[in-house]
C-alpha atoms as a PDB file:
ATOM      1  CA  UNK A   1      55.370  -8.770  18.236  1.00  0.00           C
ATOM      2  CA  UNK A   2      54.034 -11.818  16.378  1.00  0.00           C
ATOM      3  CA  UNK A   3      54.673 -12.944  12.721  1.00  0.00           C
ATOM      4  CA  UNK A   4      51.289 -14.589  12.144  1.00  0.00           C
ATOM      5  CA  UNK A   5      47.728 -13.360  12.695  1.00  0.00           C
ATOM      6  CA  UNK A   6      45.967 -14.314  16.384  1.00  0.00           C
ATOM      7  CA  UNK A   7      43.138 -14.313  18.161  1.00  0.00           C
ATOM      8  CA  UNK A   8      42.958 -11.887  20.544  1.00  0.00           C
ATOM      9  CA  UNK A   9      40.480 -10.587  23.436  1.00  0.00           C
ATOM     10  CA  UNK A  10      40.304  -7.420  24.801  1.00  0.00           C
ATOM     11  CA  UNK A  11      37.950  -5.802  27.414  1.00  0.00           C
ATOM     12  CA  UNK A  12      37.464  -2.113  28.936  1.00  0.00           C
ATOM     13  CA  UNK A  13      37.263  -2.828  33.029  1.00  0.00           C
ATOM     14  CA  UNK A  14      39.296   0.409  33.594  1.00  0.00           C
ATOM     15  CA  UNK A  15      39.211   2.312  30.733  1.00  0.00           C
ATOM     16  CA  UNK A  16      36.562   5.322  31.408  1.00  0.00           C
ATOM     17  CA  UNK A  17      36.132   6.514  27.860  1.00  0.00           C
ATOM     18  CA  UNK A  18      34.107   4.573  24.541  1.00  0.00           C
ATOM     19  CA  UNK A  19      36.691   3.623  22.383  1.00  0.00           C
ATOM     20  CA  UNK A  20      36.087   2.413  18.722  1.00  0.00           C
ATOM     21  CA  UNK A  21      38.502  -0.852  18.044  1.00  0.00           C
ATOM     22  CA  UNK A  22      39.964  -1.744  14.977  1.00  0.00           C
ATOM     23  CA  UNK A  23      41.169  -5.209  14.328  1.00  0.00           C
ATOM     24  CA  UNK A  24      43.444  -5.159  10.619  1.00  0.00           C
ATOM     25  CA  UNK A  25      44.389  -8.587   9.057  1.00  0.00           C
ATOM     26  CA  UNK A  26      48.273  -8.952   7.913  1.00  0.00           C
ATOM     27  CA  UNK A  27      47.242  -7.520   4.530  1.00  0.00           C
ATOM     28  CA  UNK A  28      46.932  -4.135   6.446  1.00  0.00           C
ATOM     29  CA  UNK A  29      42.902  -4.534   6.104  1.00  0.00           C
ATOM     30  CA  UNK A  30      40.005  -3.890   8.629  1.00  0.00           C
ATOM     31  CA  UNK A  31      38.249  -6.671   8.997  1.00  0.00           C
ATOM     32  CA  UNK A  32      35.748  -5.742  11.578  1.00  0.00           C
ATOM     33  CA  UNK A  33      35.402  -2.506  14.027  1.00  0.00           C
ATOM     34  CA  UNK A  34      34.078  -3.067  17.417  1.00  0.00           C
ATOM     35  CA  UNK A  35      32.589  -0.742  20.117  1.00  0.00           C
ATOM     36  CA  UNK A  36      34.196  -0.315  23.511  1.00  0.00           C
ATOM     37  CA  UNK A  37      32.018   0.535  26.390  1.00  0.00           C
ATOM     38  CA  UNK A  38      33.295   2.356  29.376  1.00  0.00           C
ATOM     39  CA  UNK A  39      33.955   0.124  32.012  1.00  0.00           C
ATOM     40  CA  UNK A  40      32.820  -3.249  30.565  1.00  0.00           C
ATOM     41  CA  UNK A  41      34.096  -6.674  31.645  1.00  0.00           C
ATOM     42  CA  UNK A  42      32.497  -7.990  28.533  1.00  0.00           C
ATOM     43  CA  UNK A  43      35.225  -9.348  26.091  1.00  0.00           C
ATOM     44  CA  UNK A  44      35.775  -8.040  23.055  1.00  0.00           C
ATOM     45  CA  UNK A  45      37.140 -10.584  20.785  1.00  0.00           C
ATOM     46  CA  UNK A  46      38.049 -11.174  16.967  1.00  0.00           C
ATOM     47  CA  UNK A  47      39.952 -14.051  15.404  1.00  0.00           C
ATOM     48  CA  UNK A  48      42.768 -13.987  12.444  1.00  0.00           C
ATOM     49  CA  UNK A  49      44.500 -10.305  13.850  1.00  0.00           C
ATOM     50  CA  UNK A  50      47.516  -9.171  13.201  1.00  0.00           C
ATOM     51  CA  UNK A  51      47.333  -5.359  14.177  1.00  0.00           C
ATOM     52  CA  UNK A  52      44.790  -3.922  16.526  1.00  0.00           C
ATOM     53  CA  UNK A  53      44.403   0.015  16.531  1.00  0.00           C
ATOM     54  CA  UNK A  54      42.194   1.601  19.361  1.00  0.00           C
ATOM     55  CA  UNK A  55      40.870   5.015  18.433  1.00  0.00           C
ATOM     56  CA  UNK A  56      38.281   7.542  19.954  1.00  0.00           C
ATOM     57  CA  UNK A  57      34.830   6.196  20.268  1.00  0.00           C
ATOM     58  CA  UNK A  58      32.586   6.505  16.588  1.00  0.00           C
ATOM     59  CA  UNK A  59      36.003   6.904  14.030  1.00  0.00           C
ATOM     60  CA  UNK A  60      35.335   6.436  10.643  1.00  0.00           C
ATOM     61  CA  UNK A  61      36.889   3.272  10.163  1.00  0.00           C
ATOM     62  CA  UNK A  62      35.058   0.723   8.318  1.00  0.00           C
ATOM     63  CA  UNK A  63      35.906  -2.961   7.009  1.00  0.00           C
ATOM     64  CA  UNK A  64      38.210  -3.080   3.870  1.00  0.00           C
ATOM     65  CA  UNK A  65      40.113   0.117   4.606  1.00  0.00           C
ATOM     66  CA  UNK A  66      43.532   0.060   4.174  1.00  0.00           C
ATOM     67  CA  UNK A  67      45.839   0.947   7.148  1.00  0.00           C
ATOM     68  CA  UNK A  68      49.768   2.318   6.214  1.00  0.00           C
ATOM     69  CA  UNK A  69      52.107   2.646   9.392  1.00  0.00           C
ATOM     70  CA  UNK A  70      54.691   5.710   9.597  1.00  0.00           C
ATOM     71  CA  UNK A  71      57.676   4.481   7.701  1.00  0.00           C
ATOM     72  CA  UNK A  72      56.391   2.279   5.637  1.00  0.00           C
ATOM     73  CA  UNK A  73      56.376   4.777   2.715  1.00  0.00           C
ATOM     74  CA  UNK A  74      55.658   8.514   2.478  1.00  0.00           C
ATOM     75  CA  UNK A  75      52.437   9.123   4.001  1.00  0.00           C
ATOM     76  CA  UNK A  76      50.149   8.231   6.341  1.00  0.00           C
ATOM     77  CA  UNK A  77      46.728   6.894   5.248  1.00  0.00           C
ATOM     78  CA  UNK A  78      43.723   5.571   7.464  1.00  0.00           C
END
């Protein structure tokens, strides 16, 4: 866990399904979704992240939504 955005790299060399990745600022925002290819050495990278979420490939996530974790309050928004 880290207290302060960072830049972070990620890549899919043994992952065998497309993944859509999310990278959220510490404001909770998306600011930028990136496509995972199965199998790729090529790095995916974004700077200024505090959260990263990795859903199935093509989810409706877009930047500027708005991310709330389980506990936070009462319900769970994406």
């Amino acid at each position: 866990y880290y207290d302060k955005p960072q830049d972070v790299s990620f890549w899919m060399k043994d992952t065998t399904i497309p993944l859509t990745i999310c990278f959220f600022n510490e404001d909770f925002e998306c600011i930028s979704v990136k496509q995972g290819h199965p199998l790729s050495e090529k790095a995916i990278t974004e700077k200024n992240v505090m959260f990263v979420v990795e859903l199935n490939a093509n989810a409706d996530v877009t930047p500027g939504d708005e991310i709330d974790f389980p506990g936070d309050d009462d319900d769970y928004v994406m």
